[in-house]
Protein backbone atom coordinates (compact mmCIF):
# COMPACT_ATOMS: atom_id res chain seq x y z
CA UNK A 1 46.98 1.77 -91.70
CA UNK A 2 46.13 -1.75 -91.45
CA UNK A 3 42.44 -2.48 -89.06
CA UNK A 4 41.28 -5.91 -87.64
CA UNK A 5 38.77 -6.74 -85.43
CA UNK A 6 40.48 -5.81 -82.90
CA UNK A 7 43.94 -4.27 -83.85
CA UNK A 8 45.12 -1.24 -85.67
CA UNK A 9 48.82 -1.24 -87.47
CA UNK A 10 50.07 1.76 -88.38
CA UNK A 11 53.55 3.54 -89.48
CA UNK A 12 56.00 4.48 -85.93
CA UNK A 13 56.51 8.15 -85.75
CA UNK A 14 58.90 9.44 -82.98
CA UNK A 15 56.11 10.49 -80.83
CA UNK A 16 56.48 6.40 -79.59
CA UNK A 17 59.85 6.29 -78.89
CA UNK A 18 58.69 5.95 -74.49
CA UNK A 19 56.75 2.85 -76.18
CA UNK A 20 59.99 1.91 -78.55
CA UNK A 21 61.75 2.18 -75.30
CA UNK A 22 60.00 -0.12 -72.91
CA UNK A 23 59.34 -2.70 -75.78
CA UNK A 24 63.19 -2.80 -76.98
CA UNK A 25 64.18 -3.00 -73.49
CA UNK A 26 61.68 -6.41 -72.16
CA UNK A 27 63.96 -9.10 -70.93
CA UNK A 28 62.06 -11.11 -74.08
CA UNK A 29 62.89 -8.82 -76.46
CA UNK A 30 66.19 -8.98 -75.31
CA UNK A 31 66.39 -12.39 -75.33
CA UNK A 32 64.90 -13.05 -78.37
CA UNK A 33 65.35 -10.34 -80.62
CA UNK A 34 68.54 -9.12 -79.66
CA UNK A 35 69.60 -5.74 -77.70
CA UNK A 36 69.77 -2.75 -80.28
CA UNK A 37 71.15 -0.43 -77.32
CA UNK A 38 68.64 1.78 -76.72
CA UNK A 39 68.48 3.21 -73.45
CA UNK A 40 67.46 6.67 -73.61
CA UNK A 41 64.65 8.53 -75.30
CA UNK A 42 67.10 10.19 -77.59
CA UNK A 43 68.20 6.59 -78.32
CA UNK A 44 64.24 5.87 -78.73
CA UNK A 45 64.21 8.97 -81.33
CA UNK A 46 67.10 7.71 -83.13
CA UNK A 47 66.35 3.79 -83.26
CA UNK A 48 62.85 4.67 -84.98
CA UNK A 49 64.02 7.25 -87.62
CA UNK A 50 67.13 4.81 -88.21
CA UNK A 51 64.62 2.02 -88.32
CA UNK A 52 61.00 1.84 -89.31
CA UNK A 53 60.93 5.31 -90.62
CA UNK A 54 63.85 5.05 -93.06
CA UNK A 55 62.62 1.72 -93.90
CA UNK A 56 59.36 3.38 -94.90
CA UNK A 57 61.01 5.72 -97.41
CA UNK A 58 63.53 3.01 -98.81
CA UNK A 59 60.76 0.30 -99.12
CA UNK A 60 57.53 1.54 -98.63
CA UNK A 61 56.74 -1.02 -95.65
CA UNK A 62 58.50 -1.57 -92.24
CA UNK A 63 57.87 -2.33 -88.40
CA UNK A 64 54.50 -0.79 -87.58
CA UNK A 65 53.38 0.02 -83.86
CA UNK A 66 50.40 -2.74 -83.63
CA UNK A 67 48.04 -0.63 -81.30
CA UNK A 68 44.31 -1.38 -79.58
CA UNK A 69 41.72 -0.33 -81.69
CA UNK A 70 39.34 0.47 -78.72
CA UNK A 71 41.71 3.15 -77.44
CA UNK A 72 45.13 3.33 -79.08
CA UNK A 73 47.28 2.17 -76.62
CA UNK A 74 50.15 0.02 -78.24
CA UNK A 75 50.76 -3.53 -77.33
CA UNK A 76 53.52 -3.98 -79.52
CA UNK A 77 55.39 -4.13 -83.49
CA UNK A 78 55.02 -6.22 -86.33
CA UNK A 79 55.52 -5.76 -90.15
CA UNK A 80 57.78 -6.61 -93.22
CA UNK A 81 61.56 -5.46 -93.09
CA UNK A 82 63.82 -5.43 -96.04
CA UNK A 83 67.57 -7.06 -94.93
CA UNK A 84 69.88 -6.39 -97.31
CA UNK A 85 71.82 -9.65 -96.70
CA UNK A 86 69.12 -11.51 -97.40
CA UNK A 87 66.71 -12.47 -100.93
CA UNK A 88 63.26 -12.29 -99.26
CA UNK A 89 61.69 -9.92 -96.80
CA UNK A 90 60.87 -10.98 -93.64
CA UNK A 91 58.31 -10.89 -90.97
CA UNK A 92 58.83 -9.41 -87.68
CA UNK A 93 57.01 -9.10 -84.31
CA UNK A 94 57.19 -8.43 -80.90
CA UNK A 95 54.69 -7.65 -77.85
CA UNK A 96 54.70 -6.36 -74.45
CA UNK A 97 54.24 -9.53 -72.28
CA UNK A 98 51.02 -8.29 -70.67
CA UNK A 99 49.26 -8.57 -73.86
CA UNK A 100 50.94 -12.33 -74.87
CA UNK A 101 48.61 -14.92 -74.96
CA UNK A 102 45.51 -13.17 -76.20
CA UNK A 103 45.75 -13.84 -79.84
CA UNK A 104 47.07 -10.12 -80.41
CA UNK A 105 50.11 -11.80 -82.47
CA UNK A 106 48.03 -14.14 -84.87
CA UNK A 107 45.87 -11.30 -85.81
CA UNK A 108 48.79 -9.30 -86.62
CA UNK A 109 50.64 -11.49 -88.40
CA UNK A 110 47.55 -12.80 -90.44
CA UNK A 111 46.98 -8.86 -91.17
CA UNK A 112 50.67 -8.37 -91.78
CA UNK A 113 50.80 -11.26 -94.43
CA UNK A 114 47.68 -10.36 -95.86
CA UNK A 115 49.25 -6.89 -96.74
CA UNK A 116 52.44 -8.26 -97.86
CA UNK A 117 50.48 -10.47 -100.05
CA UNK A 118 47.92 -7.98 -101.60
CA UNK A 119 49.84 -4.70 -101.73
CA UNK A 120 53.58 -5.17 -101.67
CA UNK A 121 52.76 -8.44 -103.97
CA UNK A 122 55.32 -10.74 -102.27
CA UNK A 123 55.15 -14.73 -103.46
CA UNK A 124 57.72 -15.51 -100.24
CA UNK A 125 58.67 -14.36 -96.83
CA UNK A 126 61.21 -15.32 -94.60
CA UNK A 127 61.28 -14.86 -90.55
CA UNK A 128 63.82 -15.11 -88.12
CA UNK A 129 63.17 -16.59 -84.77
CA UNK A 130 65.57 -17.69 -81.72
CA UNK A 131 66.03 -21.23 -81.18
CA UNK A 132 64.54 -21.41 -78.03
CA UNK A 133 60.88 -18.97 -78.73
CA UNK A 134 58.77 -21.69 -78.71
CA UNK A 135 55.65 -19.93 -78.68
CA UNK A 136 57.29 -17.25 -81.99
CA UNK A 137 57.90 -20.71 -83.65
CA UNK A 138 54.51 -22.06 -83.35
CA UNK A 139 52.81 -19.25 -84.95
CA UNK A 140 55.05 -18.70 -87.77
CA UNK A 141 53.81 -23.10 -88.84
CA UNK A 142 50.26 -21.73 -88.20
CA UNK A 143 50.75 -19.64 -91.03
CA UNK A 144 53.01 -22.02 -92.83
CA UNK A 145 55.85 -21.09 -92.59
CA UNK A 146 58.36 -24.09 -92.67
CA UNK A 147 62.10 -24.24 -91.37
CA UNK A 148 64.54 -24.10 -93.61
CA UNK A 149 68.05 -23.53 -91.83
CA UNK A 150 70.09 -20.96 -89.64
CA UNK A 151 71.55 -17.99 -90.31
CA UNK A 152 73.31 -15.01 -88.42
CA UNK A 153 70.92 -12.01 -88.79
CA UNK A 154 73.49 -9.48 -87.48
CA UNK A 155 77.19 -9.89 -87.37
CA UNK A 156 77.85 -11.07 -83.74
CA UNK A 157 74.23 -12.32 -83.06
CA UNK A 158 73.62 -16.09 -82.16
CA UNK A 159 72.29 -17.84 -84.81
CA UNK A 160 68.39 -17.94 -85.75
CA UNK A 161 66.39 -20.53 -87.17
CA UNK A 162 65.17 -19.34 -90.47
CA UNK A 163 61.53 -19.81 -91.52
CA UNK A 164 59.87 -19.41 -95.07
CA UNK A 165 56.62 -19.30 -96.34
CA UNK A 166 56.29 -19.63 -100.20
CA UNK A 167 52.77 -18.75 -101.31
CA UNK A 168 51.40 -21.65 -103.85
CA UNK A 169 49.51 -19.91 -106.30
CA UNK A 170 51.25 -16.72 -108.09
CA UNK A 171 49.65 -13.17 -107.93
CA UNK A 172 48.03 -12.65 -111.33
């Protein structure tokens, strides 16, 4: 489990999949992320053992439920995720719209990148973001992260804009 100030991320279990259903199902994660066709609890269920929780025992990092500290209520997901189709890991976010614009996603990411940094010792990560996410672009070049090109995440998905931050100074 990672801790902030205000923030706690820590590893999905099924027992979120009600959360994993509203938050796959927001007309922005939809329209940014992508649908993964989860309409059901049992869909819920199966999207996070298929997902973060396999992830977890492949990789040993994945999409974590980013949750209030204060009372544990989660506000959305961020964390690293291992694409086969692609060289570096990549960053990954989303949050219910009623907590957007409180700094929720900038202390996740920093925390996010901090771990990825420190523990999984990565010297590059990539993100993914859709053209038009303005505010998902802005964040990733306060961190940054620079644009680099486009690429089709998943086969019949519109093209993203592909981001990359290279770390300047090696791990020792």
């Amino acid at each position: 489990m990672i801790e902030t100030a205000r923030l706690q991320l820590r590893r999905f279990t099924t027992g979120d999949a009600a959360f994993a259903l509203r938050l796959l199902n927001e007309p922005s994660f939809l329209q940014n992320i992508g649908d993964r066709g989860v309409r059901t609890l049992e869909q819920a269920v199966r999207y996070l053992e298929d997902g973060p929780l396999a992830s977890y025992a492949k990789h040993g990092h994945g999409l974590e439920a980013v949750t209030l500290r204060e009372t544990g209520q989660p506000i959305g997901m961020c964390g690293v995720l291992k694409r086969d189709a692609f060289a570096d890991r990549d960053l990954g976010y989303a949050f219910l719209p009623e907590f957007w614009s409180n700094g929720y996603a900038r202390e996740a990411v920093a925390a996010t990148l901090t771990d990825a940094r420190a523990r999984l010792k990565l010297e590059a990560m990539a993100a993914f973001v859709s053209p038009g996410n303005a505010p998902s672009i802005r964040l990733l070049e306060k961190f940054g992260f620079v644009e680099t090109g486009r690429a089709q995440v998943t086969p019949g998905a519109p093209e993203a804009l592909v981001f990359r931050l290279a770390w300047s100074a090696p791990l020792a």
